[in-house]
N, C-alpha and C. Protein backbone atom coordinates (compact mmCIF):
# COMPACT_ATOMS: atom_id res chain seq x y z
N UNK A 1 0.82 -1.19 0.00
CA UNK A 1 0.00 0.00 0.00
C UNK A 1 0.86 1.25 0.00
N UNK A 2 2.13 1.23 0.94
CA UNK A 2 2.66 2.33 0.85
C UNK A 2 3.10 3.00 -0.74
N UNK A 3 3.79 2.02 -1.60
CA UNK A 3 4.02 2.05 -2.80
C UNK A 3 2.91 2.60 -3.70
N UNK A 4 1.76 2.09 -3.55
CA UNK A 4 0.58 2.64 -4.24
C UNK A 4 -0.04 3.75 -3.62
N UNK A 5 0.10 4.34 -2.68
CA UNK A 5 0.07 5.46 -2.27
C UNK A 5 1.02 6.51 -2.65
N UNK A 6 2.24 6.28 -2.30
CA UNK A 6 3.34 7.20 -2.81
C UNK A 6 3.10 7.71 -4.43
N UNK A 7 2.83 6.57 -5.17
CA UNK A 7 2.63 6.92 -6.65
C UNK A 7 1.73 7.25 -7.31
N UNK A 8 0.59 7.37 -6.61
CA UNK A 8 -0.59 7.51 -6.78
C UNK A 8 -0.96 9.21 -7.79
N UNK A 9 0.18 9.84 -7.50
CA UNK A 9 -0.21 11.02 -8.25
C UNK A 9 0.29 11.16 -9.92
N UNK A 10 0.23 9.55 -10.41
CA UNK A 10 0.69 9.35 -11.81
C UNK A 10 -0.67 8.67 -12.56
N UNK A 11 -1.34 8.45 -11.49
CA UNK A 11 -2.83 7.38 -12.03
C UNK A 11 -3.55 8.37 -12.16
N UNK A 12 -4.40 8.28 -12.81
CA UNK A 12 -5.96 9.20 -13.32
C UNK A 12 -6.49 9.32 -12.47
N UNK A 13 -7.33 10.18 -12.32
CA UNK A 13 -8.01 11.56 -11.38
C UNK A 13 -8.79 10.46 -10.61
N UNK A 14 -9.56 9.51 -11.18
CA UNK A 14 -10.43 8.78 -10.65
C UNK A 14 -10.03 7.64 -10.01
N UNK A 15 -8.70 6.82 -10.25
CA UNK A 15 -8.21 5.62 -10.01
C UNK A 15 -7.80 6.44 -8.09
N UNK A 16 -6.83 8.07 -8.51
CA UNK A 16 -6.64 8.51 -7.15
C UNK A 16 -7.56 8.01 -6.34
N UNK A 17 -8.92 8.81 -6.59
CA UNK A 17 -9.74 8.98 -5.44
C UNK A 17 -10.05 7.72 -5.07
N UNK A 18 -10.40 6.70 -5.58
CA UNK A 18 -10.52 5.17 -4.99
C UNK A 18 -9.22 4.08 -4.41
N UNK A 19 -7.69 4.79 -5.02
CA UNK A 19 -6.82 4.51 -4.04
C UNK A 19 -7.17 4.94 -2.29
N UNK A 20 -6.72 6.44 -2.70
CA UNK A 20 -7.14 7.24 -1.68
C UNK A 20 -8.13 7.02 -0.55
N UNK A 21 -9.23 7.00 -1.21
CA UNK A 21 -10.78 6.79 0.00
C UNK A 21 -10.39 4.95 0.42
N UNK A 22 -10.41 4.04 -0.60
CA UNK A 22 -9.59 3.10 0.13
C UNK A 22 -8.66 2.65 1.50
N UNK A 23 -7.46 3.71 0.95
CA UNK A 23 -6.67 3.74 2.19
C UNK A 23 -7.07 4.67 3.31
N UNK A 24 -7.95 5.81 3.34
CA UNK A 24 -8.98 6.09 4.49
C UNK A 24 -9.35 4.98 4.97
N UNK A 25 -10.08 4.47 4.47
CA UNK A 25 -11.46 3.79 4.89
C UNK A 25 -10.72 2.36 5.39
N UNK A 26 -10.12 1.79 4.88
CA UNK A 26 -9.62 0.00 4.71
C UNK A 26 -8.12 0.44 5.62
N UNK A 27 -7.56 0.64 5.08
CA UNK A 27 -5.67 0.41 5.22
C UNK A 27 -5.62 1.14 6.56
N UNK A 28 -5.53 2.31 6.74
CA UNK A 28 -5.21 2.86 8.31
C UNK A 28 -6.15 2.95 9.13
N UNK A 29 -7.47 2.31 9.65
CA UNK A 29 -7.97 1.51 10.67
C UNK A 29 -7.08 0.29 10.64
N UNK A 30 -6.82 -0.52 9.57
CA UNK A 30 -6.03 -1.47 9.50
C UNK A 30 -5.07 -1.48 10.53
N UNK A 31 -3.97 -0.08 10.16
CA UNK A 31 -2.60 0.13 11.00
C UNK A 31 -3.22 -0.22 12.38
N UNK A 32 -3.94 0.99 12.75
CA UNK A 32 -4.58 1.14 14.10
C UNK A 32 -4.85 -0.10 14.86
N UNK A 33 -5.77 -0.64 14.01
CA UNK A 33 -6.05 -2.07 14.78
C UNK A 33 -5.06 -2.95 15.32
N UNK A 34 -4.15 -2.83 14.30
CA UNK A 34 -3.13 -3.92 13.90
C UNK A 34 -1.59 -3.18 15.42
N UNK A 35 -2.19 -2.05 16.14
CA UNK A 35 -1.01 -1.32 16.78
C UNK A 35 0.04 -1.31 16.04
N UNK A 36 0.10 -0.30 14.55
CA UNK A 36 1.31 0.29 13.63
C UNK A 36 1.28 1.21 13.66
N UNK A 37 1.05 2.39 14.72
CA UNK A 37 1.21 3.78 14.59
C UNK A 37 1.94 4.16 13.57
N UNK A 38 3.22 3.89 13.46
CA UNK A 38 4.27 4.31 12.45
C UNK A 38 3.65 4.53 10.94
N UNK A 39 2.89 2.96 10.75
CA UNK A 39 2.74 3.04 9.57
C UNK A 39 1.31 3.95 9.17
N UNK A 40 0.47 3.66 10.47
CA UNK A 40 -0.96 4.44 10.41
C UNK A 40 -0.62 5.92 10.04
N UNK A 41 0.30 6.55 10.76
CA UNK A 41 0.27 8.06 10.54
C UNK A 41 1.23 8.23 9.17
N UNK A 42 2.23 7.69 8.47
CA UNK A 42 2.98 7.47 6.97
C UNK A 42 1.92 7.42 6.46
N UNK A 43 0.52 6.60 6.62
CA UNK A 43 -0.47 6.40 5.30
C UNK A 43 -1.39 8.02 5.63
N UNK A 44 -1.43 8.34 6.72
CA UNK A 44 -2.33 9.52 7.13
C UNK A 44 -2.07 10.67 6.48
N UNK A 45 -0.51 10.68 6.99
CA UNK A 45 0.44 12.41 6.12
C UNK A 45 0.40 11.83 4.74
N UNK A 46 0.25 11.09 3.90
CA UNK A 46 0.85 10.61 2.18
C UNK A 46 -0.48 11.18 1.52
N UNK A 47 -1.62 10.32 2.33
CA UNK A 47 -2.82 10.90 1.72
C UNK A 47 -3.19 11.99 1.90
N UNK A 48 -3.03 12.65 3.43
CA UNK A 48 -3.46 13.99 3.22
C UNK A 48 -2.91 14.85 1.97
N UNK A 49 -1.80 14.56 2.16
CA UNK A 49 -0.98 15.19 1.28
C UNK A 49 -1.08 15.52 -0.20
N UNK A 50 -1.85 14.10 -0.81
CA UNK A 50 -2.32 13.78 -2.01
C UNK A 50 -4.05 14.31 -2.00
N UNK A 51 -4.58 14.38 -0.40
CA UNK A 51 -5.25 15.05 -0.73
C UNK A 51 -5.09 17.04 -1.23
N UNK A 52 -4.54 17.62 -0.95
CA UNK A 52 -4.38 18.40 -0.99
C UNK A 52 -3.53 19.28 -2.22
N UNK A 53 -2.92 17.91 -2.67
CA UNK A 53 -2.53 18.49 -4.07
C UNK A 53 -3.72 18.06 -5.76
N UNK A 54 -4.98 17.42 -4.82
CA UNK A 54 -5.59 17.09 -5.94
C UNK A 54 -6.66 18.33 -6.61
């Protein structure tokens, strides 16, 4: 996921947003659950991030 997150700003407008809301929704409750802070907040800042440049 991290990989498809990081690159995510090379895929089409629409593939983003269903990476994206994905890894909201699925992947970092995942971290959380799973006790990966590290990785929960890496997927938190990547997407915000991607949110914000979309």
């Amino acid at each position: 996921r991290f990989h498809n997150i990081q690159t995510v700003s090379i895929k089409p407008y629409e593939k983003r947003q269903e990476i994206i809301l994905e890894t909201q929704q699925e992947f970092i409750p995942l971290a959380e659950y799973l006790k990966l802070p590290e990785i929960a907040i890496e997927l938190i800042n990547t997407v915000s991030f991607m949110l914000v440049r979309m």
